[in-house]
PDB file of N, CA and C in Angstrom:
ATOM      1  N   UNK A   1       3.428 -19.988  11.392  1.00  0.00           N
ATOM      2  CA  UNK A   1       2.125 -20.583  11.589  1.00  0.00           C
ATOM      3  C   UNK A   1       2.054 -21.215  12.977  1.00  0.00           C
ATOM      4  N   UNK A   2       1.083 -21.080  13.530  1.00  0.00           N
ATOM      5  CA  UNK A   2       0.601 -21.457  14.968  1.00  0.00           C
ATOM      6  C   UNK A   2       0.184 -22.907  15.212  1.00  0.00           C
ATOM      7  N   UNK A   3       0.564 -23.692  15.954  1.00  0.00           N
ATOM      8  CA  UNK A   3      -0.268 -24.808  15.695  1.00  0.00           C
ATOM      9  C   UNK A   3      -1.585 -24.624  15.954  1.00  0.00           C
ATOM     10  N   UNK A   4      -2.727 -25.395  14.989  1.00  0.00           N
ATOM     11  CA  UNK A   4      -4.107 -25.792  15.359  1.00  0.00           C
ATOM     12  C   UNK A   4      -4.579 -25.900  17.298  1.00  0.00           C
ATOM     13  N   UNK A   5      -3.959 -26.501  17.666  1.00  0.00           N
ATOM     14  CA  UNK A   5      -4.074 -26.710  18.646  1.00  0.00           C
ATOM     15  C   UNK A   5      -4.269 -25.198  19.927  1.00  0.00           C
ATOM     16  N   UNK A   6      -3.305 -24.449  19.153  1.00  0.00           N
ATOM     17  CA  UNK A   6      -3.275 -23.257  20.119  1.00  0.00           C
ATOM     18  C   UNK A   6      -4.001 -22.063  19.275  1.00  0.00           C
ATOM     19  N   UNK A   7      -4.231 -22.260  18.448  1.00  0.00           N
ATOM     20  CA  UNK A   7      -5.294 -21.679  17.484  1.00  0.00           C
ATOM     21  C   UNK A   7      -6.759 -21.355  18.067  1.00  0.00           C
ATOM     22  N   UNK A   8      -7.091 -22.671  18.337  1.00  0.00           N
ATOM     23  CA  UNK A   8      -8.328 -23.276  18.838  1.00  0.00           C
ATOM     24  C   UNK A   8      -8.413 -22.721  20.392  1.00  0.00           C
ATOM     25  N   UNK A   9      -7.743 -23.020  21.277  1.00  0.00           N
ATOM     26  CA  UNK A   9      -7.379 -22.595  22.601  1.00  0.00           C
ATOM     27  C   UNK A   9      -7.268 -21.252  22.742  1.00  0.00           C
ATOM     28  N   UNK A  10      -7.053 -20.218  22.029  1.00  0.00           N
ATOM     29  CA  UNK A  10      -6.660 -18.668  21.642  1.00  0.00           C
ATOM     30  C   UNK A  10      -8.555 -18.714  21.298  1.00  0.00           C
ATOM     31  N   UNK A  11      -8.799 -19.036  20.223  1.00  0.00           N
ATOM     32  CA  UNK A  11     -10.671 -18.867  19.679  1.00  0.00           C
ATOM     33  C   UNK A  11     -11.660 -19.368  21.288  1.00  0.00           C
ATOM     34  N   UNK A  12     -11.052 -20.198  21.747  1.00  0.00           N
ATOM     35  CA  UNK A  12     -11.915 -20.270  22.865  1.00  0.00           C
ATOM     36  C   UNK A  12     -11.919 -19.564  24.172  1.00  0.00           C
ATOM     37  N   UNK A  13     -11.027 -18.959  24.448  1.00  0.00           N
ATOM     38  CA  UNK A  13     -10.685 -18.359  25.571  1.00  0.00           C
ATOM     39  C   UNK A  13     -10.821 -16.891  25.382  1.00  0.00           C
ATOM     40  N   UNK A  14     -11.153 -16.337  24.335  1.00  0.00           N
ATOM     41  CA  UNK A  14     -11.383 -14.968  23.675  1.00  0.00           C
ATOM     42  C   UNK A  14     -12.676 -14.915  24.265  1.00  0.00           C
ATOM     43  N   UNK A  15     -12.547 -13.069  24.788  1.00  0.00           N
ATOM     44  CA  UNK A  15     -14.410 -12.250  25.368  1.00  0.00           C
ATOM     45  C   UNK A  15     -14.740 -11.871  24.022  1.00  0.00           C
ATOM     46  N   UNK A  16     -14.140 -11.158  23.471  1.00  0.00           N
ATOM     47  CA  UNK A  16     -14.379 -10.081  22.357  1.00  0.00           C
ATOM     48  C   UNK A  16     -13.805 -10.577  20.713  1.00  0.00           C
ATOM     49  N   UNK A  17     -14.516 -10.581  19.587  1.00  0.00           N
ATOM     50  CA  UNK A  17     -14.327 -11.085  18.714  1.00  0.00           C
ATOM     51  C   UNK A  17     -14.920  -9.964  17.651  1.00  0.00           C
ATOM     52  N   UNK A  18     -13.821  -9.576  17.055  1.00  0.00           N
ATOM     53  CA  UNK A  18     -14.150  -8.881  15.146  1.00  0.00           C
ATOM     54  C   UNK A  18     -14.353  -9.292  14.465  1.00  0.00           C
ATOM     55  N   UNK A  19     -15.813  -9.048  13.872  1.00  0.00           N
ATOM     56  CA  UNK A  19     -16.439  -9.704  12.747  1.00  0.00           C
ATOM     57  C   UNK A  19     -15.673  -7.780  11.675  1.00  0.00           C
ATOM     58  N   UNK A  20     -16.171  -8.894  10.253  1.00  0.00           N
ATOM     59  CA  UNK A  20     -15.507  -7.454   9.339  1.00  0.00           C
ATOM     60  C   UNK A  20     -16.725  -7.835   8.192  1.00  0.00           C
ATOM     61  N   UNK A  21     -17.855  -7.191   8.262  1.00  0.00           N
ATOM     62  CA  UNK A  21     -18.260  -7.846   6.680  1.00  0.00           C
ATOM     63  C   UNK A  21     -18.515  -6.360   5.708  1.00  0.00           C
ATOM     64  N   UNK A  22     -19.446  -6.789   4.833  1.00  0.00           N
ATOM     65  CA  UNK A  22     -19.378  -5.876   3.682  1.00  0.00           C
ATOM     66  C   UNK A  22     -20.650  -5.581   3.376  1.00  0.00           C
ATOM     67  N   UNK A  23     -20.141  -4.105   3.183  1.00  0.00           N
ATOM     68  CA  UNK A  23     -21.732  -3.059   3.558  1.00  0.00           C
ATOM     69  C   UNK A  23     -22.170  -3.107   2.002  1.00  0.00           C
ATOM     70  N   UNK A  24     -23.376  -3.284   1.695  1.00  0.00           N
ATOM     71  CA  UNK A  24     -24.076  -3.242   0.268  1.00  0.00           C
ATOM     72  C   UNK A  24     -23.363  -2.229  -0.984  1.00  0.00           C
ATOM     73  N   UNK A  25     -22.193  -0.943  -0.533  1.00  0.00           N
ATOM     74  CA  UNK A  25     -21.595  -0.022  -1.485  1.00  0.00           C
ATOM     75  C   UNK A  25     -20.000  -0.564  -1.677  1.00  0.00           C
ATOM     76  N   UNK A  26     -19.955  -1.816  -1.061  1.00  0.00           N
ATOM     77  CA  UNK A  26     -18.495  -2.877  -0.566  1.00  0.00           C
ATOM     78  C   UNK A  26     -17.853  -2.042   0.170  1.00  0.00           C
ATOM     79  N   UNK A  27     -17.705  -0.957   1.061  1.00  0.00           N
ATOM     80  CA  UNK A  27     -17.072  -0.649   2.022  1.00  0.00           C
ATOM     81  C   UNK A  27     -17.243  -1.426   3.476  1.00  0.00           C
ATOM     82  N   UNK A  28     -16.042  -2.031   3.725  1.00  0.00           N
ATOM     83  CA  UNK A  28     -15.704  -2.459   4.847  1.00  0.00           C
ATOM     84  C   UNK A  28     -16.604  -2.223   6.083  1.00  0.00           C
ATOM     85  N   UNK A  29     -16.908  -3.261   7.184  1.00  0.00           N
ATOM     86  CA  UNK A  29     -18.147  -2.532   8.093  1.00  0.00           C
ATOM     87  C   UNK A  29     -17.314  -3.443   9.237  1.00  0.00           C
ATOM     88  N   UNK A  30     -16.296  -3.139  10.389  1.00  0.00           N
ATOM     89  CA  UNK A  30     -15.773  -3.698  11.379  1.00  0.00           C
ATOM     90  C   UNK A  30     -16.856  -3.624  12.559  1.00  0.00           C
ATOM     91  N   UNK A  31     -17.142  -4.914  13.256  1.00  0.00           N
ATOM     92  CA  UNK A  31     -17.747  -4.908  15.000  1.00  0.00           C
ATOM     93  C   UNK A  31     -17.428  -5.449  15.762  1.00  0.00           C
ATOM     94  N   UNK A  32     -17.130  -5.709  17.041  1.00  0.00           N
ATOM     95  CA  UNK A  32     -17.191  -6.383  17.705  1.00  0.00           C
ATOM     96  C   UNK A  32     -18.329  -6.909  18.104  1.00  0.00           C
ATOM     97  N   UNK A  33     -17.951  -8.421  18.739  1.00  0.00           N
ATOM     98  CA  UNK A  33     -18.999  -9.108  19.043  1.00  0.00           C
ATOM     99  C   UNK A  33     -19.207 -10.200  20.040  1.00  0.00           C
ATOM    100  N   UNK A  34     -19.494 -10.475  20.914  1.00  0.00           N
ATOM    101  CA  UNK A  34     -19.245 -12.020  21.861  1.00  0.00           C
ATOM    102  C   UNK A  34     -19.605 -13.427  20.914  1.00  0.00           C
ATOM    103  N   UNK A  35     -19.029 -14.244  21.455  1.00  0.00           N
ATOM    104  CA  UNK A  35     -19.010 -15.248  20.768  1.00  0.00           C
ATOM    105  C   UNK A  35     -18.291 -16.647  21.211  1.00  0.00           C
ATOM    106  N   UNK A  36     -18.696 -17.500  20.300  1.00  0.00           N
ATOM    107  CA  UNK A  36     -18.149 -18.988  21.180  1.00  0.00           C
ATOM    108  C   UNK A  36     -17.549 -19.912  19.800  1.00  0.00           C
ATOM    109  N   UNK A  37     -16.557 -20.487  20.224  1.00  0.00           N
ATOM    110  CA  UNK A  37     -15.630 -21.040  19.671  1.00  0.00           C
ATOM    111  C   UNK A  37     -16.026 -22.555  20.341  1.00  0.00           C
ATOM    112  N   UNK A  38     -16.934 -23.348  19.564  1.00  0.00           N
ATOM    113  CA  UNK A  38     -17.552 -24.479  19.770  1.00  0.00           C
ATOM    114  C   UNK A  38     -17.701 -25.782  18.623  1.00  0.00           C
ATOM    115  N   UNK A  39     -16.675 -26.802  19.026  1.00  0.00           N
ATOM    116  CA  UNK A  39     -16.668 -27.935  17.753  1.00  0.00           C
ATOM    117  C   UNK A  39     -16.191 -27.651  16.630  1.00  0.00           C
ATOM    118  N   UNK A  40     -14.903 -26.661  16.983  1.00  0.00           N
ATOM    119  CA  UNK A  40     -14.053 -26.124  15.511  1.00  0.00           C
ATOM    120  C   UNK A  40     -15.498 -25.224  14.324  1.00  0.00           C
ATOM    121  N   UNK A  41     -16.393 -24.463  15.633  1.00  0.00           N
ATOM    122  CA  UNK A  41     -16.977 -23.731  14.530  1.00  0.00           C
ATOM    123  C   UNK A  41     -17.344 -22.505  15.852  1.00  0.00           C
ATOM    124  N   UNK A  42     -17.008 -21.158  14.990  1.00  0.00           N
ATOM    125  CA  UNK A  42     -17.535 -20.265  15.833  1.00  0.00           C
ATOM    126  C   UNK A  42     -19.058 -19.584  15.298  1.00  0.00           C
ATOM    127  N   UNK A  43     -19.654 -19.162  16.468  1.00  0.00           N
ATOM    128  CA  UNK A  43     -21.210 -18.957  16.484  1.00  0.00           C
ATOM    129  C   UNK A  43     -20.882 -17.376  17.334  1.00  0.00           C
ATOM    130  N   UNK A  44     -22.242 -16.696  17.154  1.00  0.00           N
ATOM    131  CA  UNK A  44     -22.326 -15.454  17.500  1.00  0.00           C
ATOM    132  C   UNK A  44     -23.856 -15.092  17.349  1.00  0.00           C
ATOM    133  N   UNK A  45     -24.254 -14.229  17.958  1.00  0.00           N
ATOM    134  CA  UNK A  45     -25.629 -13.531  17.305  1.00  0.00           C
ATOM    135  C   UNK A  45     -25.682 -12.418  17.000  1.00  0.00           C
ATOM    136  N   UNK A  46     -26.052 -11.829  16.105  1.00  0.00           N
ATOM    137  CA  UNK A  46     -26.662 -10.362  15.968  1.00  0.00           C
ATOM    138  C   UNK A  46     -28.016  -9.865  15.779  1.00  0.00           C
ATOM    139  N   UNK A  47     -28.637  -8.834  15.956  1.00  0.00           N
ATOM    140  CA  UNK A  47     -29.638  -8.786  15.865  1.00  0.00           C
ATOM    141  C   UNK A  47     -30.016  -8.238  13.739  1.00  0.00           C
ATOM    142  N   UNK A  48     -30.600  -9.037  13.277  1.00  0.00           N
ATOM    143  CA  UNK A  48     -30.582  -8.881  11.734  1.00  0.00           C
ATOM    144  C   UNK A  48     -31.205  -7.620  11.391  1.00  0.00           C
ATOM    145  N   UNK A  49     -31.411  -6.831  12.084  1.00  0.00           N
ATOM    146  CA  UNK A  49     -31.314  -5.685  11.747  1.00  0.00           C
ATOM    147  C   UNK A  49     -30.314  -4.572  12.032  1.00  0.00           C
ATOM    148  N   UNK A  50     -29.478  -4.843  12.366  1.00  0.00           N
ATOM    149  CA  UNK A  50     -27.849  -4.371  12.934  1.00  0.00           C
ATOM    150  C   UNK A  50     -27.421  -4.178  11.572  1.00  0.00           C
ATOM    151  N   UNK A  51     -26.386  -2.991  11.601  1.00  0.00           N
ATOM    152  CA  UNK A  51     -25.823  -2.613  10.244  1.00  0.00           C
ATOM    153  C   UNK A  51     -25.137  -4.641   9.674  1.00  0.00           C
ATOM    154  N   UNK A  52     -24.643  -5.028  10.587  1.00  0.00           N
ATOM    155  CA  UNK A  52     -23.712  -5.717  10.244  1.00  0.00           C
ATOM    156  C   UNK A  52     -24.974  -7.449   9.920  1.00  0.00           C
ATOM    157  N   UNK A  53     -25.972  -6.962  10.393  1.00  0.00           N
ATOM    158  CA  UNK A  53     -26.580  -8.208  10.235  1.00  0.00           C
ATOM    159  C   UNK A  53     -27.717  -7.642   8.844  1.00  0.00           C
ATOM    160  N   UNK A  54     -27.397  -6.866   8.768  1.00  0.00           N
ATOM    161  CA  UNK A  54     -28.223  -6.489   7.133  1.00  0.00           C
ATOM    162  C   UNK A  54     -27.064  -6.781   6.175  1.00  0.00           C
ATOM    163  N   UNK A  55     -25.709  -6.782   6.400  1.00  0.00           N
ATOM    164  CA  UNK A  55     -24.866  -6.524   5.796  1.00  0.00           C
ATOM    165  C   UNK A  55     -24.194  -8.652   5.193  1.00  0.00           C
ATOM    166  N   UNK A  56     -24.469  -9.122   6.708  1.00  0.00           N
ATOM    167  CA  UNK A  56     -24.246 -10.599   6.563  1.00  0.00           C
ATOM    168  C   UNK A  56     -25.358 -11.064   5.509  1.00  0.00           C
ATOM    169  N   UNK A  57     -26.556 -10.874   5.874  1.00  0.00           N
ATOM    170  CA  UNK A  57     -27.928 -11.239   4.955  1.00  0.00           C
ATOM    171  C   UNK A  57     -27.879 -11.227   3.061  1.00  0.00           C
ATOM    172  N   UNK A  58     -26.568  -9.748   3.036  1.00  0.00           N
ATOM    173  CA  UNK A  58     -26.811  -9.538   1.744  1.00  0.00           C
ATOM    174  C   UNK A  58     -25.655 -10.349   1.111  1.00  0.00           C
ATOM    175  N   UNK A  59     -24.611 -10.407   1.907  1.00  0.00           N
ATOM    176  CA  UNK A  59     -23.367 -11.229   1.789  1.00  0.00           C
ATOM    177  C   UNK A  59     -22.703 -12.165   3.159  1.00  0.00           C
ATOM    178  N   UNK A  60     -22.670 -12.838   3.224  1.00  0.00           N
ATOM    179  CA  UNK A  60     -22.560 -13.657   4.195  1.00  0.00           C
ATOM    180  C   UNK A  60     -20.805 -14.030   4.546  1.00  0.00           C
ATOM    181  N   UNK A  61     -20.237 -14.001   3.577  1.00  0.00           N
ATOM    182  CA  UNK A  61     -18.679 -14.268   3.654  1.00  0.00           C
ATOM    183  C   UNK A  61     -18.110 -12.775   4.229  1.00  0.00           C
ATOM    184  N   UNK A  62     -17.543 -13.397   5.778  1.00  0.00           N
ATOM    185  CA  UNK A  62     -16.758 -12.139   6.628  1.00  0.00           C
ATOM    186  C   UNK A  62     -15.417 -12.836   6.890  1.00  0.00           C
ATOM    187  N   UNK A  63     -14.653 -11.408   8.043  1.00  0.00           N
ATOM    188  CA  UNK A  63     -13.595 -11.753   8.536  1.00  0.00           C
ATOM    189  C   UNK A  63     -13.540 -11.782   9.606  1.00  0.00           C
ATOM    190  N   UNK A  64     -13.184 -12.845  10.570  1.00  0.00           N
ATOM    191  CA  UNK A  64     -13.192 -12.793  12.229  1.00  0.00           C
ATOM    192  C   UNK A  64     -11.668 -12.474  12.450  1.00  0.00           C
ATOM    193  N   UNK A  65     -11.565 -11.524  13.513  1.00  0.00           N
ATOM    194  CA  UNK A  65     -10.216 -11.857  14.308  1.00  0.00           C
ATOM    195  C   UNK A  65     -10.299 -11.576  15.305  1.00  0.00           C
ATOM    196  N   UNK A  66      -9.243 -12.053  16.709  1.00  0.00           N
ATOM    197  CA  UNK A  66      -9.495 -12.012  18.025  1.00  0.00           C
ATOM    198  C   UNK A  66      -8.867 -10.419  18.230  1.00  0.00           C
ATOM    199  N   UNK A  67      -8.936 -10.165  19.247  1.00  0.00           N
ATOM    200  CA  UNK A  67      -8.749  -8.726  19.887  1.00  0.00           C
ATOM    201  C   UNK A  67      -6.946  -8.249  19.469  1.00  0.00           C
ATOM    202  N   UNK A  68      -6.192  -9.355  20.306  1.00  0.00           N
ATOM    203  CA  UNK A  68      -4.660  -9.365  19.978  1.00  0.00           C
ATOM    204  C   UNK A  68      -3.958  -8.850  18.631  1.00  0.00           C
ATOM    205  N   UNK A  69      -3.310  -8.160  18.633  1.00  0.00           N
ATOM    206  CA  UNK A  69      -2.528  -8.062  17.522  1.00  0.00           C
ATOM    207  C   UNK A  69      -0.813  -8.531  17.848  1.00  0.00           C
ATOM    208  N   UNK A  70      -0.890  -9.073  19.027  1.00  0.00           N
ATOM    209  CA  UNK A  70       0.389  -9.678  19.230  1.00  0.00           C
ATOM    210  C   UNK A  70      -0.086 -11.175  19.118  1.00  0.00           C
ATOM    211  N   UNK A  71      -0.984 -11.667  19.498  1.00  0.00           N
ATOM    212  CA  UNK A  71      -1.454 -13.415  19.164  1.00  0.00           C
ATOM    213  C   UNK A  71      -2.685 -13.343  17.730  1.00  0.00           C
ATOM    214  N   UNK A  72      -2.409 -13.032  16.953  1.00  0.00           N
ATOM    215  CA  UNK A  72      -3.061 -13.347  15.604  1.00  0.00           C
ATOM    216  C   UNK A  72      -3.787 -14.171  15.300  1.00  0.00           C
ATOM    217  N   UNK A  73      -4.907 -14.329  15.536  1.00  0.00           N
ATOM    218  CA  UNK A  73      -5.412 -15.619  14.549  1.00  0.00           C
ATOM    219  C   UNK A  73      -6.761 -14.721  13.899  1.00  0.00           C
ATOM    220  N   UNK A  74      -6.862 -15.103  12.718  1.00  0.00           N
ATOM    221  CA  UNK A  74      -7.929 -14.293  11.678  1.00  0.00           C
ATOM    222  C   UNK A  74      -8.467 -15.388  11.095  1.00  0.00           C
ATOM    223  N   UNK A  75     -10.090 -15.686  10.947  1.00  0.00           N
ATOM    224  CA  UNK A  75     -10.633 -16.806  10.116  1.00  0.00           C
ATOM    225  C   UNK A  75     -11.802 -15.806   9.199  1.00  0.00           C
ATOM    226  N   UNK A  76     -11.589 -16.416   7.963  1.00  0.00           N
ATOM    227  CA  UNK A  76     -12.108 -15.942   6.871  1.00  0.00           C
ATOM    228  C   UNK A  76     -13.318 -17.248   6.247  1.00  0.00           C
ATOM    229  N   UNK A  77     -14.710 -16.703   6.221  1.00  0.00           N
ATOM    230  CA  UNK A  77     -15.566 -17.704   5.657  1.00  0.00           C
ATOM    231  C   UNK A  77     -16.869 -17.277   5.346  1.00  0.00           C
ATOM    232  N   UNK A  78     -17.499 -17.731   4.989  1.00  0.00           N
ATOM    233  CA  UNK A  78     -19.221 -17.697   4.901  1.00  0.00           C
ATOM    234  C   UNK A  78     -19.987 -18.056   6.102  1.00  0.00           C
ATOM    235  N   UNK A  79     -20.811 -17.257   6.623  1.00  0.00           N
ATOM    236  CA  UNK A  79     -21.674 -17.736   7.655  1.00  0.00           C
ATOM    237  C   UNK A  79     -23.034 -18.625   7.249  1.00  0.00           C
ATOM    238  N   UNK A  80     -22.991 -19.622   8.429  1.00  0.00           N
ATOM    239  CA  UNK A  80     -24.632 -20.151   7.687  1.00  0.00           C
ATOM    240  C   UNK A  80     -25.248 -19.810   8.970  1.00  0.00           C
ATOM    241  N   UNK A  81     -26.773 -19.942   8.733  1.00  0.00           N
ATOM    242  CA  UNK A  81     -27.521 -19.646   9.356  1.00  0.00           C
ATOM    243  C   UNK A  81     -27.741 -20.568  10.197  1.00  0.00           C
ATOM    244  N   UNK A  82     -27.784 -20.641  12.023  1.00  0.00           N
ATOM    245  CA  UNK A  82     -28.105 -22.205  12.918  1.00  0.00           C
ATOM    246  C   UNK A  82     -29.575 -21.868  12.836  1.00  0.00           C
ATOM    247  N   UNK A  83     -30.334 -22.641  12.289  1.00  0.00           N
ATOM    248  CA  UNK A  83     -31.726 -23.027  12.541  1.00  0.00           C
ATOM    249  C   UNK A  83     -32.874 -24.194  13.632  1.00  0.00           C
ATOM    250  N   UNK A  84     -31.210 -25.554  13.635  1.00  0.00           N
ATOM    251  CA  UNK A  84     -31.581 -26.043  14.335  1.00  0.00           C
ATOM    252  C   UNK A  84     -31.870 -26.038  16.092  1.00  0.00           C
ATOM    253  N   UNK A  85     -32.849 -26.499  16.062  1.00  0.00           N
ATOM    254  CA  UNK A  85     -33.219 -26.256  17.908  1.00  0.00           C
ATOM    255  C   UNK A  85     -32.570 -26.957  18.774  1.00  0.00           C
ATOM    256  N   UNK A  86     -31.962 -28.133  18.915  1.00  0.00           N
ATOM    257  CA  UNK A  86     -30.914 -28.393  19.889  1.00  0.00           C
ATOM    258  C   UNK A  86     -29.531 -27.785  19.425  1.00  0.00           C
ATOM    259  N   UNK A  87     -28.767 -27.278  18.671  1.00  0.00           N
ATOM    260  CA  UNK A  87     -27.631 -26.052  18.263  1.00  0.00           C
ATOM    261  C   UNK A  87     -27.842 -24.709  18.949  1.00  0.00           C
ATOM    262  N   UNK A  88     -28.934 -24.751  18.567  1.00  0.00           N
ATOM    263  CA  UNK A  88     -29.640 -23.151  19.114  1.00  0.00           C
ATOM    264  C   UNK A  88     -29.670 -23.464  21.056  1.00  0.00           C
ATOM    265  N   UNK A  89     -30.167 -24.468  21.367  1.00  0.00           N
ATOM    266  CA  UNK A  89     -30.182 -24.279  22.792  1.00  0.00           C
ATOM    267  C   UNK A  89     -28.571 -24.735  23.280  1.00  0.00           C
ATOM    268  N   UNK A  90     -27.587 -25.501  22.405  1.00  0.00           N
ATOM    269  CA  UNK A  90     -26.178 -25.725  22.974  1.00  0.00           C
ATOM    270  C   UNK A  90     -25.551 -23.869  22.913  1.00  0.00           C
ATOM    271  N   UNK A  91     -25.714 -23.423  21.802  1.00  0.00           N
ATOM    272  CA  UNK A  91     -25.203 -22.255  21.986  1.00  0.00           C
ATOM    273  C   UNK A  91     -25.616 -21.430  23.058  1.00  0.00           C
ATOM    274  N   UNK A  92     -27.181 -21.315  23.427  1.00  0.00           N
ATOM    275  CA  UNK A  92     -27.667 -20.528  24.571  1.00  0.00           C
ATOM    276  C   UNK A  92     -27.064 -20.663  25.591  1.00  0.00           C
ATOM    277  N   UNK A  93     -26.950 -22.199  26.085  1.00  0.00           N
ATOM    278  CA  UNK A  93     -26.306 -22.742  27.061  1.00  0.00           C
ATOM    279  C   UNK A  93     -24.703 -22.290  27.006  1.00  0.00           C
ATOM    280  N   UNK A  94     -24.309 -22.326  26.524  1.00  0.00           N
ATOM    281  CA  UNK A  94     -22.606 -22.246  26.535  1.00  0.00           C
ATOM    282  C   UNK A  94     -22.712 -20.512  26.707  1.00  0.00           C
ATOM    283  N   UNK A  95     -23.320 -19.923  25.779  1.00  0.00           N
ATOM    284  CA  UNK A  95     -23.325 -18.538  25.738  1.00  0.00           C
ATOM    285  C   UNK A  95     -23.288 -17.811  27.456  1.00  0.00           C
ATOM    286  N   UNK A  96     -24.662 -18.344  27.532  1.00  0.00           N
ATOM    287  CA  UNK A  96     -24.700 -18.140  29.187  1.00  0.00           C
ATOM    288  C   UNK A  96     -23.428 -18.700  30.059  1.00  0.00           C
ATOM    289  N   UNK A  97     -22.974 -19.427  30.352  1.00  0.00           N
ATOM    290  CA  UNK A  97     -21.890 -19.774  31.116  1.00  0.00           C
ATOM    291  C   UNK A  97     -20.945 -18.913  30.479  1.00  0.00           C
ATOM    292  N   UNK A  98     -20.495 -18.538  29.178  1.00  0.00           N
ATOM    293  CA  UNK A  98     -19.527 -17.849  29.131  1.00  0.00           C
ATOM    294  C   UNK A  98     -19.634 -16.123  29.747  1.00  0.00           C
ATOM    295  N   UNK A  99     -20.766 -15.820  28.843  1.00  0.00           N
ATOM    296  CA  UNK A  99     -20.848 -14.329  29.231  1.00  0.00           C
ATOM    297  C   UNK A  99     -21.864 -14.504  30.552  1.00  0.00           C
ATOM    298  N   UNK A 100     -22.571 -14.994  31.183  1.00  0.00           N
ATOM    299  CA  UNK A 100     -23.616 -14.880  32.372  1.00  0.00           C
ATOM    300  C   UNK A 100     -24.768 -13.881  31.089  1.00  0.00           C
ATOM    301  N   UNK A 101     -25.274 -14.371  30.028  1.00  0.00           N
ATOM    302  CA  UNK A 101     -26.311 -13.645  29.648  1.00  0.00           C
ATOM    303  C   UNK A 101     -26.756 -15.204  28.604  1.00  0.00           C
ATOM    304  N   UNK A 102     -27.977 -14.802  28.207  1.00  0.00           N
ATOM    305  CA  UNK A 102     -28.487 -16.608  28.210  1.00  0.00           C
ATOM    306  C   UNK A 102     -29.258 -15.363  26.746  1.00  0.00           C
ATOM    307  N   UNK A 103     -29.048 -15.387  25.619  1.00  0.00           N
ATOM    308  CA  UNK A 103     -29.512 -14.970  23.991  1.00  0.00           C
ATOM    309  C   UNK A 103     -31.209 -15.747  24.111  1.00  0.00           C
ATOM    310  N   UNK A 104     -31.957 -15.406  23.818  1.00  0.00           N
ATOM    311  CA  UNK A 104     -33.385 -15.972  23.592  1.00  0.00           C
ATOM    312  C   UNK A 104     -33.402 -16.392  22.170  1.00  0.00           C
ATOM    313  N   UNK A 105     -33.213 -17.276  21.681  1.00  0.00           N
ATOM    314  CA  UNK A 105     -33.137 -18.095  20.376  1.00  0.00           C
ATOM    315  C   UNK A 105     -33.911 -18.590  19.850  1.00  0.00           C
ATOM    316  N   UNK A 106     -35.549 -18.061  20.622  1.00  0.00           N
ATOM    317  CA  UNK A 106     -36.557 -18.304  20.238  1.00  0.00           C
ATOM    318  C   UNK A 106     -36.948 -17.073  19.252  1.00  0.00           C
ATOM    319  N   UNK A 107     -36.445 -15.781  19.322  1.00  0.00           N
ATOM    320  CA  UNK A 107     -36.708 -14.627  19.212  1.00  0.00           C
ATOM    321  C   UNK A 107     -35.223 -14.403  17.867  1.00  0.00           C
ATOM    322  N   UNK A 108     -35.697 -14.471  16.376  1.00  0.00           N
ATOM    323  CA  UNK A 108     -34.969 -14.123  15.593  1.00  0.00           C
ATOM    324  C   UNK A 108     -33.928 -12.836  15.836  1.00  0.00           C
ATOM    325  N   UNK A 109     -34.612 -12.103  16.472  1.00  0.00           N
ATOM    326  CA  UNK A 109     -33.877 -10.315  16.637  1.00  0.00           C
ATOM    327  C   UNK A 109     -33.059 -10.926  17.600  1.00  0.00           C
ATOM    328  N   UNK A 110     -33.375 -11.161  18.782  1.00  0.00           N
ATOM    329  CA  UNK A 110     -32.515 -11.677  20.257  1.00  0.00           C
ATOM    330  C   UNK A 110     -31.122 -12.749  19.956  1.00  0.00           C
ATOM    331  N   UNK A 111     -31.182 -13.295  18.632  1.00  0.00           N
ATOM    332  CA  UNK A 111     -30.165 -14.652  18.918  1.00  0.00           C
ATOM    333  C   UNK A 111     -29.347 -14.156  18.068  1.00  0.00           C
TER     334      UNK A 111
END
């Protein structure tokens, strides 16, 4: 086991992140995805009409793991939905500085 500490440091410093959820016939549905590792909670967007965002909608409990298969870390949970508007603009903000692309979070499809 890894400490927390480098756990966290590994989730934040990651471009590319595997979501794994489950397609309505329960077969497995793997994507990649960008994403931010913010306040011991990771955030992402998809557009909810994406296989994988029809797929979160119907079941919400996925599997994340980072790119590495030599540094491991895999988190398993339920997604909730960010609704709130200062969350929604911390993520925009961070999003943008990480990737240089700024998600419109005004726009359900876009965030």
């Amino acid at each position: 086991m890894l400490p927390w500490s480098t756990v966290s440091e590994q989730l934040t410093a990651s471009r590319n992140y595997w979501i794994i959820s489950t397609r309505p016939d329960g077969k497995p549905h793997a994507a990649p995805v960008w994403g931010l590792w913010l306040n011991e909670t990771f955030y992402f967007s998809t557009d909810p009409t994406s296989r994988k965002g029809r797929n979160i909608a119907a079941s919400p409990e996925i599997v994340m793991h980072l790119e590495s298969g030599d540094d491991v870390v895999i988190l398993e949970g339920a997604l909730v939905k960010v609704t709130d508007a200062d969350e929604l603009t911390r993520f925009a903000d961070a999003y943008d500085a990480k990737y240089e692309f700024r998600p419109d979070v005004t726009d359900p499809a876009g965030a």
